[in-house]
C-alpha atoms as a PDB file:
ATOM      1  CA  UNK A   1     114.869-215.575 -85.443  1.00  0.00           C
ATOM      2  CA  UNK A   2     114.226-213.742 -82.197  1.00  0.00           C
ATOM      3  CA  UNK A   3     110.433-215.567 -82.222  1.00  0.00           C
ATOM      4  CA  UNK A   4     112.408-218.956 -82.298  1.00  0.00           C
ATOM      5  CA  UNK A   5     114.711-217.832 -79.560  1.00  0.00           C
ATOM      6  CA  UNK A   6     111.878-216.617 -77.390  1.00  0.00           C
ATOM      7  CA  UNK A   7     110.052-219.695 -78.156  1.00  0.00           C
ATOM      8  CA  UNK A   8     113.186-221.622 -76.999  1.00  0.00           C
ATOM      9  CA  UNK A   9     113.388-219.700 -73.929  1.00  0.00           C
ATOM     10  CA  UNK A  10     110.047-220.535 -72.971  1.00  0.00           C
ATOM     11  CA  UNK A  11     110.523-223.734 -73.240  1.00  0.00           C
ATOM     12  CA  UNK A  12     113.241-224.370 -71.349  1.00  0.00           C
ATOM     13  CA  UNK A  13     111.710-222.128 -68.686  1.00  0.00           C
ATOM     14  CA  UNK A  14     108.745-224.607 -68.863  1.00  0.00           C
ATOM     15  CA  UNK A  15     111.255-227.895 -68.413  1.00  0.00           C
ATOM     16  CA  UNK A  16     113.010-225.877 -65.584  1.00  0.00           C
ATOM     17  CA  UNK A  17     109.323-225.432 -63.647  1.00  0.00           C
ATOM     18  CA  UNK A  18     108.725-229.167 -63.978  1.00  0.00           C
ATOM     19  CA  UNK A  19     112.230-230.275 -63.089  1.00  0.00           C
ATOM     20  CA  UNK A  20     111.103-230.930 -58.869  1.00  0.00           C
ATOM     21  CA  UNK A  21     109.764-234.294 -58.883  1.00  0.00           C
ATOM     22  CA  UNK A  22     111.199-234.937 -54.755  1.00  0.00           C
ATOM     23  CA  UNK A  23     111.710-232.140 -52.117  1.00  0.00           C
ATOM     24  CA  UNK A  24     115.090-232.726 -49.589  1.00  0.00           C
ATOM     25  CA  UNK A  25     113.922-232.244 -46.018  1.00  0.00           C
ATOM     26  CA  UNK A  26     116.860-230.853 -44.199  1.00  0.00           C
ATOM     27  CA  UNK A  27     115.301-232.170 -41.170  1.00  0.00           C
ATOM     28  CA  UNK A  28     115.906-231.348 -37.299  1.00  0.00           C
ATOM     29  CA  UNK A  29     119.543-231.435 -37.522  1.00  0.00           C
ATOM     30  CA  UNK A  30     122.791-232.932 -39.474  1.00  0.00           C
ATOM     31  CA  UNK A  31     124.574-234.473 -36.821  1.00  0.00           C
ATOM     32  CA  UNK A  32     124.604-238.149 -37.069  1.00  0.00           C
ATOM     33  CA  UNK A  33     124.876-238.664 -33.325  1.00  0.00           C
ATOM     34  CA  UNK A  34     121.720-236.658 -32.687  1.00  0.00           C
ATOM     35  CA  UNK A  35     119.886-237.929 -35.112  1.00  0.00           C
ATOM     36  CA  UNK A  36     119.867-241.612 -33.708  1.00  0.00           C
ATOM     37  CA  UNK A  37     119.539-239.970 -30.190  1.00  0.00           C
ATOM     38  CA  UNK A  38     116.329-237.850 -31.367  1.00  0.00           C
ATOM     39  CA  UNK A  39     115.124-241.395 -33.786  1.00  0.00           C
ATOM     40  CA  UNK A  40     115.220-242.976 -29.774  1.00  0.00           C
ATOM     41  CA  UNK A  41     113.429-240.738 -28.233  1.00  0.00           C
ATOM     42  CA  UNK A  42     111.017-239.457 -30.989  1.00  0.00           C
ATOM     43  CA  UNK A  43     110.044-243.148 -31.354  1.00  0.00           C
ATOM     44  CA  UNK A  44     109.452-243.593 -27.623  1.00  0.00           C
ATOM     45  CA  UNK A  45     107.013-240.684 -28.178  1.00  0.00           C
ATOM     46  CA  UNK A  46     105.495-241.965 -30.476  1.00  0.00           C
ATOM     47  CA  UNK A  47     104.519-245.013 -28.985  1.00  0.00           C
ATOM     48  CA  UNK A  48     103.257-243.875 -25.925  1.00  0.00           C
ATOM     49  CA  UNK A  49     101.285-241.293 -27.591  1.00  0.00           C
ATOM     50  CA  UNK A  50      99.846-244.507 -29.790  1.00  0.00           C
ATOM     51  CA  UNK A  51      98.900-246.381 -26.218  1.00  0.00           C
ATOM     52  CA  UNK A  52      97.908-242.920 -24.370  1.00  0.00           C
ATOM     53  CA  UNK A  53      95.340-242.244 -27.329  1.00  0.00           C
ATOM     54  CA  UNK A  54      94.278-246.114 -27.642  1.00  0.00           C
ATOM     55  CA  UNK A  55      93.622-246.827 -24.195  1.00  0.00           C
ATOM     56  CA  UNK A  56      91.174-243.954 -23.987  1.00  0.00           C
ATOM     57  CA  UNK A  57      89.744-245.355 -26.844  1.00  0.00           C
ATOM     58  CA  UNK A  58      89.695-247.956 -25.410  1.00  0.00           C
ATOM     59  CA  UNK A  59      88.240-247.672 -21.959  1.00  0.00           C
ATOM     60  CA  UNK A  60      85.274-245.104 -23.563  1.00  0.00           C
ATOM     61  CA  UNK A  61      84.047-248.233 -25.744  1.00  0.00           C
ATOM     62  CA  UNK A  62      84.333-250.702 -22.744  1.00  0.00           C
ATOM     63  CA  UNK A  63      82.749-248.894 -19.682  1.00  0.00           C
ATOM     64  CA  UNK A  64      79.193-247.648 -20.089  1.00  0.00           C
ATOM     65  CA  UNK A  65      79.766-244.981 -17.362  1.00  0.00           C
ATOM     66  CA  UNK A  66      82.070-243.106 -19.946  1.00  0.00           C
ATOM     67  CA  UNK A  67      78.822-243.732 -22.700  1.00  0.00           C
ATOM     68  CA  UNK A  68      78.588-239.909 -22.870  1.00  0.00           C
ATOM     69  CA  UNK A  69      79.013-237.483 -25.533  1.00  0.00           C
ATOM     70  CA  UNK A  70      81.940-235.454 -23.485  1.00  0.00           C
ATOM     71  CA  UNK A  71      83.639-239.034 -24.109  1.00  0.00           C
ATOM     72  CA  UNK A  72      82.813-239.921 -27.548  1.00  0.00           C
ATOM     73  CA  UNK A  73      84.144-236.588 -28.597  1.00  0.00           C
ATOM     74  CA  UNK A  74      87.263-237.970 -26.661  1.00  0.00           C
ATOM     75  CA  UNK A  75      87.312-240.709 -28.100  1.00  0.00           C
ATOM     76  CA  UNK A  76      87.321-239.167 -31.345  1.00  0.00           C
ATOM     77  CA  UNK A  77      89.790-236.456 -30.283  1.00  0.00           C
ATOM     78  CA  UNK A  78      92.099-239.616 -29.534  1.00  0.00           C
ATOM     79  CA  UNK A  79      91.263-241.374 -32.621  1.00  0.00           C
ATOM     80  CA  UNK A  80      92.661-237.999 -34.387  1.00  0.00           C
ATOM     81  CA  UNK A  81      95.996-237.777 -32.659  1.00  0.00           C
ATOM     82  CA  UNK A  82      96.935-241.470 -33.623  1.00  0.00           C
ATOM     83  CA  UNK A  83      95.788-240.276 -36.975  1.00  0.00           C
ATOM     84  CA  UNK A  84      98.010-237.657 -36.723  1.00  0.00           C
ATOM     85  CA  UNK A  85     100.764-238.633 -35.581  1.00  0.00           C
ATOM     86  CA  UNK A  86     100.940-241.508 -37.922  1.00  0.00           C
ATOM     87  CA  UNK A  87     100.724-239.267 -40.945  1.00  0.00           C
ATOM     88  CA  UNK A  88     103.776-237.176 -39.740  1.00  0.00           C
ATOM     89  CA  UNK A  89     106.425-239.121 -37.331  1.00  0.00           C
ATOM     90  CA  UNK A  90     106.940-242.303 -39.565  1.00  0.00           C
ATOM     91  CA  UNK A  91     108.653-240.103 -41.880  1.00  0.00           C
ATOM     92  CA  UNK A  92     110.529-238.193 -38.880  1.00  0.00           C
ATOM     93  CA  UNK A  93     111.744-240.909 -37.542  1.00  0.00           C
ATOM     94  CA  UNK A  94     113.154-242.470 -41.131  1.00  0.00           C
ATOM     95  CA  UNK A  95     114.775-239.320 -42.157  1.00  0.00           C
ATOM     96  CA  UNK A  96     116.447-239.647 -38.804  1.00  0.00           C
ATOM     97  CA  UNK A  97     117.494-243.698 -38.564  1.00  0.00           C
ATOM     98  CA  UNK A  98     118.558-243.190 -42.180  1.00  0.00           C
ATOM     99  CA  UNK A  99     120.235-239.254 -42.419  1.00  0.00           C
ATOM    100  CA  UNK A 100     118.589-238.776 -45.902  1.00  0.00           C
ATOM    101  CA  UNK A 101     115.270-236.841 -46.541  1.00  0.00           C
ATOM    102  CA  UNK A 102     114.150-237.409 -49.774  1.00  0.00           C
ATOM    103  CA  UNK A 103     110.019-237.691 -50.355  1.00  0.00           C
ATOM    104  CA  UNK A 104     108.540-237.634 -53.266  1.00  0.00           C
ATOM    105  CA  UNK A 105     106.141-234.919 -54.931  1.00  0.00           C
ATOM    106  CA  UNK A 106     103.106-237.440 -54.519  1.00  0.00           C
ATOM    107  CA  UNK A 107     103.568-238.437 -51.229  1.00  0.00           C
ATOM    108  CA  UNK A 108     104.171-234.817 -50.028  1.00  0.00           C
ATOM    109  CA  UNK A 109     101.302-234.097 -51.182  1.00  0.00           C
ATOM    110  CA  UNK A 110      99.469-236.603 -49.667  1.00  0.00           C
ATOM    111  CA  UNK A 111     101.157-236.032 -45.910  1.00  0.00           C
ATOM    112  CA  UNK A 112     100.519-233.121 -46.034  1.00  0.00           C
ATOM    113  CA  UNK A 113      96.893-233.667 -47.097  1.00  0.00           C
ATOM    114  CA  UNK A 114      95.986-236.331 -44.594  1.00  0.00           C
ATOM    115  CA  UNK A 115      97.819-234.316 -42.034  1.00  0.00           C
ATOM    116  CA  UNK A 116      95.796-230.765 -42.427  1.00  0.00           C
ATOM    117  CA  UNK A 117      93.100-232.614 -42.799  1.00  0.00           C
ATOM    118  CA  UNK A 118      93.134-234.392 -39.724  1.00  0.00           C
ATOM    119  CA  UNK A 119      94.445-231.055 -37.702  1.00  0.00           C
ATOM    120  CA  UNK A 120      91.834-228.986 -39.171  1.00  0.00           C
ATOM    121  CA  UNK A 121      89.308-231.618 -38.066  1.00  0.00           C
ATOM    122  CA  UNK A 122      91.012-231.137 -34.128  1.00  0.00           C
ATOM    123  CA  UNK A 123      90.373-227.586 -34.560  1.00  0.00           C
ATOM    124  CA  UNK A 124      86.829-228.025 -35.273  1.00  0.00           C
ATOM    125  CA  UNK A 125      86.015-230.919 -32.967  1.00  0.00           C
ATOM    126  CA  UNK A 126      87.522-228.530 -29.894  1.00  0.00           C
ATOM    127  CA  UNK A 127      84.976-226.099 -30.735  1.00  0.00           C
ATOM    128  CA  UNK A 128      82.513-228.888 -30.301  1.00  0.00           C
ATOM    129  CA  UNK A 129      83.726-230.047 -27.187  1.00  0.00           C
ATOM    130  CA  UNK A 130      83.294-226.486 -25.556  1.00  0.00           C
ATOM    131  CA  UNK A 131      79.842-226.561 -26.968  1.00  0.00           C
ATOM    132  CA  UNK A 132      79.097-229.877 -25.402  1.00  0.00           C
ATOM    133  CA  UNK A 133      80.821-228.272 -21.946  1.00  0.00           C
ATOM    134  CA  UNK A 134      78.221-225.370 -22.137  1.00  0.00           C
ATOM    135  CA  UNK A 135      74.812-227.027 -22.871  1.00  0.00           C
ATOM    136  CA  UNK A 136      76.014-229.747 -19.958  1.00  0.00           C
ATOM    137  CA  UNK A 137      76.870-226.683 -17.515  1.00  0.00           C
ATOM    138  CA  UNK A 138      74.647-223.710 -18.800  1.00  0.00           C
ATOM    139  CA  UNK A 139      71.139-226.058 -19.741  1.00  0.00           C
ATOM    140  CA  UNK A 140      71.615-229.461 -18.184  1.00  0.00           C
ATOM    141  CA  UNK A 141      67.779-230.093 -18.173  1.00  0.00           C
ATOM    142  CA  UNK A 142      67.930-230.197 -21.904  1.00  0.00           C
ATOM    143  CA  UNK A 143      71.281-231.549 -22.219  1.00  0.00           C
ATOM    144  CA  UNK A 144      70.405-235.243 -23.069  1.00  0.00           C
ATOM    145  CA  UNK A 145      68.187-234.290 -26.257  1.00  0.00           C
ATOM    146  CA  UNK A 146      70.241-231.381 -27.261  1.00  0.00           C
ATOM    147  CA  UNK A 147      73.684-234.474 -27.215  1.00  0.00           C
ATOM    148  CA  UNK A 148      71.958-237.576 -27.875  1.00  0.00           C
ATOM    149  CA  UNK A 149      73.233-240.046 -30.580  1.00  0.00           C
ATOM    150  CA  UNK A 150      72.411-238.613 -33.604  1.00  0.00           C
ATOM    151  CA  UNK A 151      73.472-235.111 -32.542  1.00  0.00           C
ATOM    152  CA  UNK A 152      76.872-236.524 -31.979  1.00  0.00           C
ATOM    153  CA  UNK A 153      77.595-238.071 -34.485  1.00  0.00           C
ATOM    154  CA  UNK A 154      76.042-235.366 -36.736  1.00  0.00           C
ATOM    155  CA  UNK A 155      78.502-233.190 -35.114  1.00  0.00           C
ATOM    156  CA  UNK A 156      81.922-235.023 -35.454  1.00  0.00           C
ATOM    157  CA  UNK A 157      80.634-235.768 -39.073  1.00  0.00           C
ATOM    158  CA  UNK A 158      80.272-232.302 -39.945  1.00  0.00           C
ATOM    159  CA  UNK A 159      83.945-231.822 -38.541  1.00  0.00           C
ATOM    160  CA  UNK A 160      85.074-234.125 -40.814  1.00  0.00           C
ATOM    161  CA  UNK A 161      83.578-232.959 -43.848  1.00  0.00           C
ATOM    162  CA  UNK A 162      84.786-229.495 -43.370  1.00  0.00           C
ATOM    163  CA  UNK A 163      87.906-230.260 -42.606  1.00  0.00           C
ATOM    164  CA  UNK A 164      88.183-232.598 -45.657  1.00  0.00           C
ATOM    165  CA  UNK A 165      86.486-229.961 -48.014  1.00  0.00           C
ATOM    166  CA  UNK A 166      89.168-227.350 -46.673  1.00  0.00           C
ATOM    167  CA  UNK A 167      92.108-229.423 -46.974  1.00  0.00           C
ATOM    168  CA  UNK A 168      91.359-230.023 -50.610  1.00  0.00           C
ATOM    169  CA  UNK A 169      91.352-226.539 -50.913  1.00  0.00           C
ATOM    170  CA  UNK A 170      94.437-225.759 -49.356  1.00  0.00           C
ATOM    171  CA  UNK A 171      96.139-228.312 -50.638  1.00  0.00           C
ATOM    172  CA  UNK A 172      95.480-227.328 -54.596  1.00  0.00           C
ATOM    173  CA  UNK A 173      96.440-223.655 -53.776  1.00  0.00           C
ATOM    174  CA  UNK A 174      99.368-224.299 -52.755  1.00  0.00           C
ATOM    175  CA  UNK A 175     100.454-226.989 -55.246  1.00  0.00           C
ATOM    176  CA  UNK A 176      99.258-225.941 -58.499  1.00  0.00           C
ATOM    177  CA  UNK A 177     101.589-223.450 -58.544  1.00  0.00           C
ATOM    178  CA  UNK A 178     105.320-224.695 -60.502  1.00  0.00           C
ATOM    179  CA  UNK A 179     108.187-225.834 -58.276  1.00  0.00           C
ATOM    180  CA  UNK A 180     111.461-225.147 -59.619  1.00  0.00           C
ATOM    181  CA  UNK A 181     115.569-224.080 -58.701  1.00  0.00           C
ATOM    182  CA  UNK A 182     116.306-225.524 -54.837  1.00  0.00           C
ATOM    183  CA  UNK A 183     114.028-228.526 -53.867  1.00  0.00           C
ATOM    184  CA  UNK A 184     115.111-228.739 -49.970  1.00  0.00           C
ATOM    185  CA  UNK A 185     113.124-227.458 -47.707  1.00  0.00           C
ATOM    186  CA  UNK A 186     114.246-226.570 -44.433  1.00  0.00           C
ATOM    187  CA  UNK A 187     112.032-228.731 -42.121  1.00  0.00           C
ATOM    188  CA  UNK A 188     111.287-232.539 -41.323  1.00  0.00           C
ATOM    189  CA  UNK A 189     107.619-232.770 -42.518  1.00  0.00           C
ATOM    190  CA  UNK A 190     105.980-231.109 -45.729  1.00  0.00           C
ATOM    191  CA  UNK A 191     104.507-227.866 -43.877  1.00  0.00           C
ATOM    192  CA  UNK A 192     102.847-226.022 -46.518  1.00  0.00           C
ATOM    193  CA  UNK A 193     103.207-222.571 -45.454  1.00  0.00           C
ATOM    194  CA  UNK A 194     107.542-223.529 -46.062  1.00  0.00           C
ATOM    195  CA  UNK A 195     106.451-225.593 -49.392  1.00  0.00           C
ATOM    196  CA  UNK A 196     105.217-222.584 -50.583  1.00  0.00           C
ATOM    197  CA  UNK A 197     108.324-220.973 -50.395  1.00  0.00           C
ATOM    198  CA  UNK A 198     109.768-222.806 -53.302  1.00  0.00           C
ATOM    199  CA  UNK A 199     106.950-221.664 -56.040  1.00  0.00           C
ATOM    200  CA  UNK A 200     108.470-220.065 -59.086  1.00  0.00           C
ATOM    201  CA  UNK A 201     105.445-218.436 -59.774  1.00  0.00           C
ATOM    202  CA  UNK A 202     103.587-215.015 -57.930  1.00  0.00           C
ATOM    203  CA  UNK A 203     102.028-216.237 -54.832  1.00  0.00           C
ATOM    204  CA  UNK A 204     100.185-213.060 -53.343  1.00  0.00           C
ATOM    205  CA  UNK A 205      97.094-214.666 -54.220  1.00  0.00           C
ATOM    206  CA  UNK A 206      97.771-218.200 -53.069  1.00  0.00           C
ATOM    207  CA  UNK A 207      99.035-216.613 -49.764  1.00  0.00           C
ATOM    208  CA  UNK A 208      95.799-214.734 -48.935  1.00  0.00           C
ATOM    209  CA  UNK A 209      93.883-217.384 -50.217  1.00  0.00           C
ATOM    210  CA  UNK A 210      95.633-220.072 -47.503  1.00  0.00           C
ATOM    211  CA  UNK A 211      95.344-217.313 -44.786  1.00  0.00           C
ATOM    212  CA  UNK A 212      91.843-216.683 -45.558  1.00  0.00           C
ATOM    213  CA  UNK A 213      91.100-220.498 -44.692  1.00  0.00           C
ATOM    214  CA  UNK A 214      93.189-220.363 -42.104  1.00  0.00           C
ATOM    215  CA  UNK A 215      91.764-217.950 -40.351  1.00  0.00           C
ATOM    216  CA  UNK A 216      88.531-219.261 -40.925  1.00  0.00           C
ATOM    217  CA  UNK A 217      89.226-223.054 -39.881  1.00  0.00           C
ATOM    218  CA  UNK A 218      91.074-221.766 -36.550  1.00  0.00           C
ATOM    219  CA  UNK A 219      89.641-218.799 -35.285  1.00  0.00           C
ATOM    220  CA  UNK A 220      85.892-220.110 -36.047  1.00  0.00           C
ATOM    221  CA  UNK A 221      86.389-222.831 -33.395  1.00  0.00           C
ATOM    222  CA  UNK A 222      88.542-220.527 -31.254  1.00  0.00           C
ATOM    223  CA  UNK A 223      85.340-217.985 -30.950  1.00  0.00           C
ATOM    224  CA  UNK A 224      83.193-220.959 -30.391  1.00  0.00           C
ATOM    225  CA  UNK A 225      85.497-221.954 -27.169  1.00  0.00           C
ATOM    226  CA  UNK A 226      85.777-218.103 -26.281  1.00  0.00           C
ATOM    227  CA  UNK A 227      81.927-217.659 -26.390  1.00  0.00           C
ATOM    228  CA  UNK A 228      80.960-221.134 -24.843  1.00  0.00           C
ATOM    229  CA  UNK A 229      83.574-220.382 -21.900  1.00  0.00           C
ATOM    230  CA  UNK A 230      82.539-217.042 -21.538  1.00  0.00           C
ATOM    231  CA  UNK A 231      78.331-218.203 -21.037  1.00  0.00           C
ATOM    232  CA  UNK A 232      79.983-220.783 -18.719  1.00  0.00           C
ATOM    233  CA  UNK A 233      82.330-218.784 -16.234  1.00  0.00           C
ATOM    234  CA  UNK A 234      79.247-216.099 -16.323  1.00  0.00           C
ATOM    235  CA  UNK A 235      76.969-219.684 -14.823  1.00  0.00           C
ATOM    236  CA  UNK A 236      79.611-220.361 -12.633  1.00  0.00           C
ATOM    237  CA  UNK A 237      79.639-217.388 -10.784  1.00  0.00           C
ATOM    238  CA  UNK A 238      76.248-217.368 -10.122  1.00  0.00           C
ATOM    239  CA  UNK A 239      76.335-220.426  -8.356  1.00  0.00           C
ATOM    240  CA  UNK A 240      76.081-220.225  -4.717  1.00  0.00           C
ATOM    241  CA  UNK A 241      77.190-223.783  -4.225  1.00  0.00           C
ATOM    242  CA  UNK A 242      80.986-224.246  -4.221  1.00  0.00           C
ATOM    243  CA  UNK A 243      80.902-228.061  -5.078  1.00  0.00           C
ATOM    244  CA  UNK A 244      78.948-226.769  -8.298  1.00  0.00           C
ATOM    245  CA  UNK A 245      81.839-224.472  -8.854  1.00  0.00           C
ATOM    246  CA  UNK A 246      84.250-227.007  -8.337  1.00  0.00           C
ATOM    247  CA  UNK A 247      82.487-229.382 -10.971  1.00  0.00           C
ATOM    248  CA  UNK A 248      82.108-227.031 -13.529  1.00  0.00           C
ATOM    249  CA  UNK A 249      85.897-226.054 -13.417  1.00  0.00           C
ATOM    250  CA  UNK A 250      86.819-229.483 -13.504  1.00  0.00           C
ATOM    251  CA  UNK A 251      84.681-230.375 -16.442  1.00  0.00           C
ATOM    252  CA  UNK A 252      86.890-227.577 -18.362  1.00  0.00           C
ATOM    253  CA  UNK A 253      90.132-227.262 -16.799  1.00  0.00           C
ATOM    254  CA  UNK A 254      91.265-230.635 -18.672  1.00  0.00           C
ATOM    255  CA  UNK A 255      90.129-229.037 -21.956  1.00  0.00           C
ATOM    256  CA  UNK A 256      91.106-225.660 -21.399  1.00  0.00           C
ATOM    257  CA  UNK A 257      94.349-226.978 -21.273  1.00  0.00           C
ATOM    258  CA  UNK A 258      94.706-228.732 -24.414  1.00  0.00           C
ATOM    259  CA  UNK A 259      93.286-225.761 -26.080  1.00  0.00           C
ATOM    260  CA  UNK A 260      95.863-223.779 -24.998  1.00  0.00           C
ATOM    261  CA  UNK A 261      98.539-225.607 -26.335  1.00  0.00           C
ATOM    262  CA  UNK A 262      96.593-226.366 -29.464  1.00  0.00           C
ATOM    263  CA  UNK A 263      95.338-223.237 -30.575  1.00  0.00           C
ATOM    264  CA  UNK A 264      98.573-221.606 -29.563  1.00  0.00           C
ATOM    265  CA  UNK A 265     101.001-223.884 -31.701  1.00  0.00           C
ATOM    266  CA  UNK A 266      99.314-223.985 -35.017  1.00  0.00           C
ATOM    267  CA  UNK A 267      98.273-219.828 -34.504  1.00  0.00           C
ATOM    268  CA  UNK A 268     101.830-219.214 -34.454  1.00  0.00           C
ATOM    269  CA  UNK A 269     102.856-221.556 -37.803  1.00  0.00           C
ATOM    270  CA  UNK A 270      99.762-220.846 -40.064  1.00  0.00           C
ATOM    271  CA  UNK A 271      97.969-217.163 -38.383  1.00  0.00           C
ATOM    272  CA  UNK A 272     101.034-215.030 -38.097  1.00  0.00           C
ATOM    273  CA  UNK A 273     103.331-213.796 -40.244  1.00  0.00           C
ATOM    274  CA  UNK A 274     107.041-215.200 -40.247  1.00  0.00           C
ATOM    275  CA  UNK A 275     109.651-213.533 -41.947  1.00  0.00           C
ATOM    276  CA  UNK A 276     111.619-215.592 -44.419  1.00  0.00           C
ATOM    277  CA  UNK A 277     114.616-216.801 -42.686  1.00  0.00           C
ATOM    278  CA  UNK A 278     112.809-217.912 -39.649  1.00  0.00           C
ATOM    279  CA  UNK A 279     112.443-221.939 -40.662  1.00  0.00           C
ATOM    280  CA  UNK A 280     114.304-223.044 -37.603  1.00  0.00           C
ATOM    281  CA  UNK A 281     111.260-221.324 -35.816  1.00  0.00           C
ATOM    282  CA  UNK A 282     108.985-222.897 -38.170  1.00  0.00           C
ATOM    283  CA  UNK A 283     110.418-226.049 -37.185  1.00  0.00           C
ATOM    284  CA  UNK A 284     110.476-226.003 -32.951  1.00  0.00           C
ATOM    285  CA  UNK A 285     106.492-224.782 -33.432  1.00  0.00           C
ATOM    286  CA  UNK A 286     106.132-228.019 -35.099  1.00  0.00           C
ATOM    287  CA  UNK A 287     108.059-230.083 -32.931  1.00  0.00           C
ATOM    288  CA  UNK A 288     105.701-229.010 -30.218  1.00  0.00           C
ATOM    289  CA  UNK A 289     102.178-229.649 -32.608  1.00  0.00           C
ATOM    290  CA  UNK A 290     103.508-232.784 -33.830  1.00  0.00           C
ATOM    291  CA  UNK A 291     105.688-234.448 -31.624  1.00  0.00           C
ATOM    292  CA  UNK A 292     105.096-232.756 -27.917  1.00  0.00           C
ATOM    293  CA  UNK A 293     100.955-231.922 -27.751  1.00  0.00           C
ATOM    294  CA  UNK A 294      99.714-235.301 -29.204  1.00  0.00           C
ATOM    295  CA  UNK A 295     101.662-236.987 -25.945  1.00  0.00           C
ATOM    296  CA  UNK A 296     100.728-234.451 -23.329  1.00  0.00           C
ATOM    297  CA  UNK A 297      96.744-234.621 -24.327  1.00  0.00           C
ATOM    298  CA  UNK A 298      95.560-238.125 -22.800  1.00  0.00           C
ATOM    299  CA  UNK A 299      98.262-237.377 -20.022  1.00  0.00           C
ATOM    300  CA  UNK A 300      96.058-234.603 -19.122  1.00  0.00           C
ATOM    301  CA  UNK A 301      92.618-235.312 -20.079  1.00  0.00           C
ATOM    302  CA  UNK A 302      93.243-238.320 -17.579  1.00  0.00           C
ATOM    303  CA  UNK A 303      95.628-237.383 -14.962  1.00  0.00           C
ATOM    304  CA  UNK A 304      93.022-235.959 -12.723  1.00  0.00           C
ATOM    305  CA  UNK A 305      89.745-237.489 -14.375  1.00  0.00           C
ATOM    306  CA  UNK A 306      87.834-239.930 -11.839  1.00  0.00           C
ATOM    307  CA  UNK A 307      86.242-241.715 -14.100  1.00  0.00           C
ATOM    308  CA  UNK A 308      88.798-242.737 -16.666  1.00  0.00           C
ATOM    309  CA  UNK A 309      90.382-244.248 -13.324  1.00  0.00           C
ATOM    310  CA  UNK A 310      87.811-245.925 -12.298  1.00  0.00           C
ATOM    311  CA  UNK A 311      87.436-247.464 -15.625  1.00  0.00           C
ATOM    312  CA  UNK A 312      90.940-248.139 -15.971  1.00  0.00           C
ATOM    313  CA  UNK A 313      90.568-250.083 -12.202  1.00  0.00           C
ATOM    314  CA  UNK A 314      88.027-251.714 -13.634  1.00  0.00           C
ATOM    315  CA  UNK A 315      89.730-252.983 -16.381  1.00  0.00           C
ATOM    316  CA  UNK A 316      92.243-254.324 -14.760  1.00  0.00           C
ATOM    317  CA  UNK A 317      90.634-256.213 -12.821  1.00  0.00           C
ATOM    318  CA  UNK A 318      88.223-257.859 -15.373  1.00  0.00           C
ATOM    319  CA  UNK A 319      91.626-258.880 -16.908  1.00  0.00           C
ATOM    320  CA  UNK A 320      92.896-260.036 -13.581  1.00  0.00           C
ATOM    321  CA  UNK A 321      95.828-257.655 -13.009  1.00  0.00           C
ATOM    322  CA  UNK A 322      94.445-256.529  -9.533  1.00  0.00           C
ATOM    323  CA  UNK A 323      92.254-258.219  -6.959  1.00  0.00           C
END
């Protein structure tokens, strides 16, 4: 009798892990009057950070003065953030027009696939953009073989394979584990470090295992920048002309920049430790990573760039909106 009970037990323990077929995400708040004001503005976002990221596509492919590989990793970065963006606000901004959170199991899983991979890709493509900045700076006699063609595109290939090799990765750690008891999560995308939360299971491994790659896929690039800056500032200052100073801090500033912001978001949500009840934290780092930084990165890789404007000018005026 107590083998049939135990069997029973296990059973229904078994039924309870599988029981989570949709999560609930509790989203950026309740209120019905802020969400429609956020679903306004979060939408406006969004579509300027569409055209911001498109135009620069855009002008790179049109003007052969912005033919260079500092540009077609632009390009690319672009290309990413509309990516991006379109993996996560979509279902922001329906949770919000609508009040109700529910997503499926699947389609978590496949948010937040796309999503980490294309982030992880960013983080490795920013690397490669520093590296570009310090062979153009540090060895500009060899800078056109070291950066033609097939160098670039070998490099924002590789980016993409890693990044889709350690998505797969993270992604299976974190959901082969059970899911069972409360299914809402306490956020407005699937963010795997607060799916992870809900396991049933023991997750000490799964947890070391997703900060191992973590670590890996952010502070990899992050040394590259460090290193490549470091060669760059120690050029700079042995320059003796200041328009060669100015240059070279103008090359970088723009990227510099959006490194900052980058690196220091996603550092904060997936590198260091958060205690358990800090989710509305979790959330306002996000807000910044997925809503905020995607909008602010054309605005300043163009605001004080020459050459975009003079491409833009141009543009215009092929199309007739200028004289």
């Amino acid at each position: 009798m107590n083998t049939g009970n135990g069997q029973d037990d296990a059973k229904i323990a078994s039924e309870n892990f599988t029981t989570i077929k949709e999560f609930i995400l509790l989203g950026l708040t309740s209120h019905r009057r802020t969400q429609l004001f956020l679903f306004g503005i979060i939408l406006i976002i969004y579509l300027l950070t569409i055209l911001g990221n498109l135009l620069i596509i855009i002008l790179v492919h049109a003007d052969f003065r912005l033919h260079t590989p500092m540009y077609f990793f632009l390009s690319n970065f672009s290309g990413m953030e509309i990516g991006y963006v379109t993996s996560t606000l979509p279902q922001m901004l329906g949770q919000l027009l609508t009040g109700y959170g529910a997503i499926p199991l699947a389609r978590c899983v496949t948010q937040s696939y796309i999503a980490l991979t294309i982030g992880s890709t960013e983080c490795l493509l920013l690397g490669v953009m520093a590296y570009d900045r310090y062979i153009a700076i540090c060895h500009p006699l060899t800078y056109a073989s070291s950066m033609d063609r097939m160098h670039q595109r070998l490099l924002a290939a590789s980016c993409w394979t890693i990044g889709c090799l350690f998505s797969v990765v993270y992604v299976a750690s974190i959901f082969h584990h059970p899911f069972c008891g409360s299914n809402h999560i306490n956020h407005f995308v699937c963010e795997l470090p607060v799916v992870l939360k809900l396991a049933c299971d023991d997750t000490t491994v799964t947890k070391a295992v997703v900060f191992g790659l973590s670590a890996f896929i952010v502070l990899v690039p992050v040394l590259v920048i460090l290193s490549s800056y470091g060669l760059i500032l120690y050029s700079v200052l042995d320059m003796r002309s200041t328009t060669g100073w100015c240059k070279a801090f103008f090359t970088c500033g723009s990227h510099l920049m959006v490194v900052t912001l980058f690196y220091g978001t996603v550092i904060s949500m997936y590198i260091i430790p958060h205690s358990d009840t800090g989710q509305d934290h979790d959330k306002q780092i996000t807000v910044f990573y997925v809503v905020v930084t995607p909008l602010l990165n054309p605005i300043i890789y163009t605001l004080r760039n020459k050459e975009v404007h003079k491409a833009g000018l141009k543009m215009l005026k092929d199309f007739g909106f200028i004289a």
